[in-house]
N, C-alpha and C. Protein backbone atom coordinates (compact mmCIF):
# COMPACT_ATOMS: atom_id res chain seq x y z
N UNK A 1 106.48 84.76 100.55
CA UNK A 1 107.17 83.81 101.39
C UNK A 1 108.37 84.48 102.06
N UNK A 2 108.81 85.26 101.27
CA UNK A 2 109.92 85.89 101.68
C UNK A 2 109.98 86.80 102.58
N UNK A 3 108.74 87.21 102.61
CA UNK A 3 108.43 88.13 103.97
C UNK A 3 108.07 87.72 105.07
N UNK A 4 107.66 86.53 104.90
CA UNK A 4 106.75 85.86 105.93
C UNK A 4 107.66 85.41 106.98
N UNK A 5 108.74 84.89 106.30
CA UNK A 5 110.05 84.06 106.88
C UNK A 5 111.10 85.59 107.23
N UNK A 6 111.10 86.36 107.02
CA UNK A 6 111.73 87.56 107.53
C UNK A 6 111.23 88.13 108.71
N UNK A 7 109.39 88.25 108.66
CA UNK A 7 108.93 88.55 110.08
C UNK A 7 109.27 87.56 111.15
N UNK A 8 108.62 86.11 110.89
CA UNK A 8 108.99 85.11 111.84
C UNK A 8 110.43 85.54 112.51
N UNK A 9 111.89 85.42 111.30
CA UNK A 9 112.60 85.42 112.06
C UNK A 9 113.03 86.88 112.91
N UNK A 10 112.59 87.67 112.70
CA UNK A 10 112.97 89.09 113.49
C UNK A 10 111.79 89.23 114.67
N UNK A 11 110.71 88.41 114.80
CA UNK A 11 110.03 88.25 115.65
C UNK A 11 110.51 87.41 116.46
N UNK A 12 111.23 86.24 116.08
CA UNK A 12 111.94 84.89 116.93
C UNK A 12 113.10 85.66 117.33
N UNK A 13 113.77 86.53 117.12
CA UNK A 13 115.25 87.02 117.64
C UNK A 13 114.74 88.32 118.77
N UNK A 14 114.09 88.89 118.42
CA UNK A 14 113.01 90.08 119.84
C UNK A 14 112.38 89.35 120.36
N UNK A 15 112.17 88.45 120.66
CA UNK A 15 111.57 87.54 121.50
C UNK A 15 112.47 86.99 122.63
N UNK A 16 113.48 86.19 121.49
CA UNK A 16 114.78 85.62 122.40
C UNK A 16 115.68 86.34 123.37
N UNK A 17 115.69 88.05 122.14
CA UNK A 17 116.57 88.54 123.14
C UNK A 17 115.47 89.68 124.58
N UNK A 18 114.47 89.57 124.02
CA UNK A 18 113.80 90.16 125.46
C UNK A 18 113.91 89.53 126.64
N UNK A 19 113.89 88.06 126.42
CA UNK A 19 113.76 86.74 127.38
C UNK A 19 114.98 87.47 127.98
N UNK A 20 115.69 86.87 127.19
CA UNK A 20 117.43 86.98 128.03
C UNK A 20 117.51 88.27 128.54
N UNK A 21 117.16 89.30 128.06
CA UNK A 21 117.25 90.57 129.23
C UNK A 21 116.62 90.45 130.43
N UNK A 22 115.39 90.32 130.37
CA UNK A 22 114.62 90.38 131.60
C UNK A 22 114.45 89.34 132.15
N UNK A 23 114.51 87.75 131.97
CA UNK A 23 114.61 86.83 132.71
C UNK A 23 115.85 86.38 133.42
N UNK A 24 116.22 86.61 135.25
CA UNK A 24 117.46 86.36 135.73
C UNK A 24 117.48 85.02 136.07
N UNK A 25 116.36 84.44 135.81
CA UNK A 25 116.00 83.14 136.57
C UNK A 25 116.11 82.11 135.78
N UNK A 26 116.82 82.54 134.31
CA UNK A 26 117.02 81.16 133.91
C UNK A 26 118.89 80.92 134.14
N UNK A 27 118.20 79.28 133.77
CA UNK A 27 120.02 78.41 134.15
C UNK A 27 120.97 78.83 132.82
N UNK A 28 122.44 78.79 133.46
CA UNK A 28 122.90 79.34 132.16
C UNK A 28 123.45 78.31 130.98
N UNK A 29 122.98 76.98 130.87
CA UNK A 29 122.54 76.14 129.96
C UNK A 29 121.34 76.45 129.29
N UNK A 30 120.48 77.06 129.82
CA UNK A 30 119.13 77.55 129.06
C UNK A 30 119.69 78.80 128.71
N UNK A 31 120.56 80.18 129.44
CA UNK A 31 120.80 81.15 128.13
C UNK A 31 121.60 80.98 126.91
N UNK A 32 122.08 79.97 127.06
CA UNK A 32 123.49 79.37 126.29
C UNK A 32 122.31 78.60 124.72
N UNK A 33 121.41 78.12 125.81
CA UNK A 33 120.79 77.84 124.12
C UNK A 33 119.81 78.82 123.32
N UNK A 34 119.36 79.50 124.51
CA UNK A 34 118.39 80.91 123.77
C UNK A 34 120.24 81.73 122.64
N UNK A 35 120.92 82.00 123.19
CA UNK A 35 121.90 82.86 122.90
C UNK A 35 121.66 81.76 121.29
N UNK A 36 122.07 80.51 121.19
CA UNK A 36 122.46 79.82 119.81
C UNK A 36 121.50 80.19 119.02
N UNK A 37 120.36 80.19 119.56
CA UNK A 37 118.79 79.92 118.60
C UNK A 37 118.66 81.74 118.23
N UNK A 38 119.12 82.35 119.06
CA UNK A 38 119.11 84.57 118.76
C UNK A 38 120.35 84.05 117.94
N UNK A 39 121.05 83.86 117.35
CA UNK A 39 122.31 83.25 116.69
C UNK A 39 121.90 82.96 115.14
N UNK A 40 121.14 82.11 115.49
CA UNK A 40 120.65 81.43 114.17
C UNK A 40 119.58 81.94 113.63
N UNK A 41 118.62 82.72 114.28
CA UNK A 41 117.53 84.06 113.68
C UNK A 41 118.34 85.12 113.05
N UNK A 42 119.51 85.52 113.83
CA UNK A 42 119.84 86.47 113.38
C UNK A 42 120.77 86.05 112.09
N UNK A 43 121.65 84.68 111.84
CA UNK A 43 121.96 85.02 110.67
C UNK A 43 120.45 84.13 109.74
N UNK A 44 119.16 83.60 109.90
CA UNK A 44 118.69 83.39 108.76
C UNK A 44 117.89 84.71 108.05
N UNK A 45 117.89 86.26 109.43
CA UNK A 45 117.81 87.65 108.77
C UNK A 45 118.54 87.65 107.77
N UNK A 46 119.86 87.36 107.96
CA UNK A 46 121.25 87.94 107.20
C UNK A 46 121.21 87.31 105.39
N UNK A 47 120.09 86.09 105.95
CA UNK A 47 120.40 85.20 104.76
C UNK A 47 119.63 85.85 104.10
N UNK A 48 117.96 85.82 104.48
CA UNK A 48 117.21 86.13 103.90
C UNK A 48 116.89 87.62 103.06
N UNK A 49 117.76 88.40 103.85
CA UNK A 49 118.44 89.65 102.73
C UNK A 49 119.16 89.37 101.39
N UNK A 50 120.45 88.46 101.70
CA UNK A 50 121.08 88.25 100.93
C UNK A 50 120.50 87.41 99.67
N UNK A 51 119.42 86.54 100.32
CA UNK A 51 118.89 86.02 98.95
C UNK A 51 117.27 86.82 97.99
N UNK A 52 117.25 87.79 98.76
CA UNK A 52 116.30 89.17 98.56
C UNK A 52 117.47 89.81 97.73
N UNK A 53 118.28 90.35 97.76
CA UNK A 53 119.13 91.21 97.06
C UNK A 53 119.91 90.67 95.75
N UNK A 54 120.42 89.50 96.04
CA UNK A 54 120.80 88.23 94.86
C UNK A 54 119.56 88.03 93.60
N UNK A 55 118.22 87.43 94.16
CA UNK A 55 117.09 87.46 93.18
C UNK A 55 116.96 88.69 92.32
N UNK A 56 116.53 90.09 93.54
CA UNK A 56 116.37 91.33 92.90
C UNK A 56 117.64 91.35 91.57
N UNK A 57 119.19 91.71 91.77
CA UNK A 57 119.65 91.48 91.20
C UNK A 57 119.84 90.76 89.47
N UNK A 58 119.04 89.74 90.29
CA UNK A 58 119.22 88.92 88.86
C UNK A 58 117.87 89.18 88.06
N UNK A 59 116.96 89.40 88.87
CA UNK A 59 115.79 89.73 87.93
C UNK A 59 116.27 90.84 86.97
N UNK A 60 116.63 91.86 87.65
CA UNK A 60 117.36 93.18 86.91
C UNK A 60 117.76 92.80 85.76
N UNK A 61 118.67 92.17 85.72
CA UNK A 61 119.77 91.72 84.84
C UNK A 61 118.87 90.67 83.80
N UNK A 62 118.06 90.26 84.20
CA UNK A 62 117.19 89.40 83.10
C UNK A 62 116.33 90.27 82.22
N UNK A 63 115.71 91.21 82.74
CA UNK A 63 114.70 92.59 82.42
C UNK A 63 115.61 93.18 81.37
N UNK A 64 116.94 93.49 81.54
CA UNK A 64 117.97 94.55 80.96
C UNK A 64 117.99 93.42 79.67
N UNK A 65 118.42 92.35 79.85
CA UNK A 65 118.71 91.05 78.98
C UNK A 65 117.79 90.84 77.75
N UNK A 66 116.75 90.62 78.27
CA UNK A 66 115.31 90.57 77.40
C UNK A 66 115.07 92.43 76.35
N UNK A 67 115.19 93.18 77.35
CA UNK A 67 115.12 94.65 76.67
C UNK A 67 116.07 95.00 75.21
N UNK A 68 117.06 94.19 75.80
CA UNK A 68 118.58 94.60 74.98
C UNK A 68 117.89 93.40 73.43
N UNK A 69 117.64 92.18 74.05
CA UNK A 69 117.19 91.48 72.88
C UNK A 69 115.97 92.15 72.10
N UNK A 70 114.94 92.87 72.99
CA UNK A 70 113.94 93.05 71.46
C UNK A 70 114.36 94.12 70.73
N UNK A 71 115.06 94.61 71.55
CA UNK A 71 116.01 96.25 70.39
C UNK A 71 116.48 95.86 69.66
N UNK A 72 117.34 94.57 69.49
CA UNK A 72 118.31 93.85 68.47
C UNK A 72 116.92 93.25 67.45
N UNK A 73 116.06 92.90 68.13
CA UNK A 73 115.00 91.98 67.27
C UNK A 73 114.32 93.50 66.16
N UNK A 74 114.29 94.35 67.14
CA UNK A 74 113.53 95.32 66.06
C UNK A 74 114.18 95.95 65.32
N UNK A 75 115.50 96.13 65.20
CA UNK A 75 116.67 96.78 64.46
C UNK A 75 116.55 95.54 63.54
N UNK A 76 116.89 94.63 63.72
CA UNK A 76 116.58 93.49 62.45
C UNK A 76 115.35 93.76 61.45
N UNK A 77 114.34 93.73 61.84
CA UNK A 77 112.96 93.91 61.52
C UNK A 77 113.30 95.09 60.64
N UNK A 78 113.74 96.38 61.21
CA UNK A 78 113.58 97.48 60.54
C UNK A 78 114.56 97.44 59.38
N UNK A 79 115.53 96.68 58.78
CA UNK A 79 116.69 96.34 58.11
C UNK A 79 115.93 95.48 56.83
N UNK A 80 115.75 94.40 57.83
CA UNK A 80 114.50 93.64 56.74
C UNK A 80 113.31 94.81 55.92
N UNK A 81 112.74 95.41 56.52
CA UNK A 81 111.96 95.94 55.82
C UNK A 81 112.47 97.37 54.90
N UNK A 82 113.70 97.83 55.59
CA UNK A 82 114.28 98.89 54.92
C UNK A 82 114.52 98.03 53.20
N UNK A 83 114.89 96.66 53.64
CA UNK A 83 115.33 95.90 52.39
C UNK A 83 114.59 95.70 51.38
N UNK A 84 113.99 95.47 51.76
CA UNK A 84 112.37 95.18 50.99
C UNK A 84 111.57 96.47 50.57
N UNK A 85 111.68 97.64 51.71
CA UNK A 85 110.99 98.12 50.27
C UNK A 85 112.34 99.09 49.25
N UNK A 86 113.62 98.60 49.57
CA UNK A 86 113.95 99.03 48.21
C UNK A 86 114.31 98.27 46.82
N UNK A 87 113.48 97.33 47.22
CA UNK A 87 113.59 96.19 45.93
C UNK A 87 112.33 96.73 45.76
């Protein structure tokens, strides 16, 4: 999904801004709203990084989280059984 909505919008902002280069013939109420809409592609790029880099992030940090717990789980384990067999 996340890609899908990244092409759209970098396809919707090279689109907008080709228009506005090469078309002299539009009114400048019509570049005024192409300009808002290349505006708003370009920051839902901005977003859609930011919530690409935020997720990545946190997945990280969940991976590291979970890792750190079964080391603690198997250091237990190995304690328990160190215990046991010296009884």
């Amino acid at each position: 999904m996340f890609c899908v909505l990244s092409v759209c919008s970098l396809v919707c902002l090279c689109g907008i801004l080709n228009v506005l280069q090469n078309d002299d013939s539009l009114s400048e109420s019509t570049q005024r709203f192409l300009i808002v809409l290349g505006s708003v592609a370009l920051i839902c790029v901005c977003g859609l990084g930011y919530c690409y880099i935020s997720v990545r992030n946190e997945h990280l940090r969940y991976k590291k989280m979970l890792r750190e717990q079964q080391e603690e789980m198997n250091a237990l384990i190995d304690e328990i059984q160190a215990e046991r067999s010296m009884k």
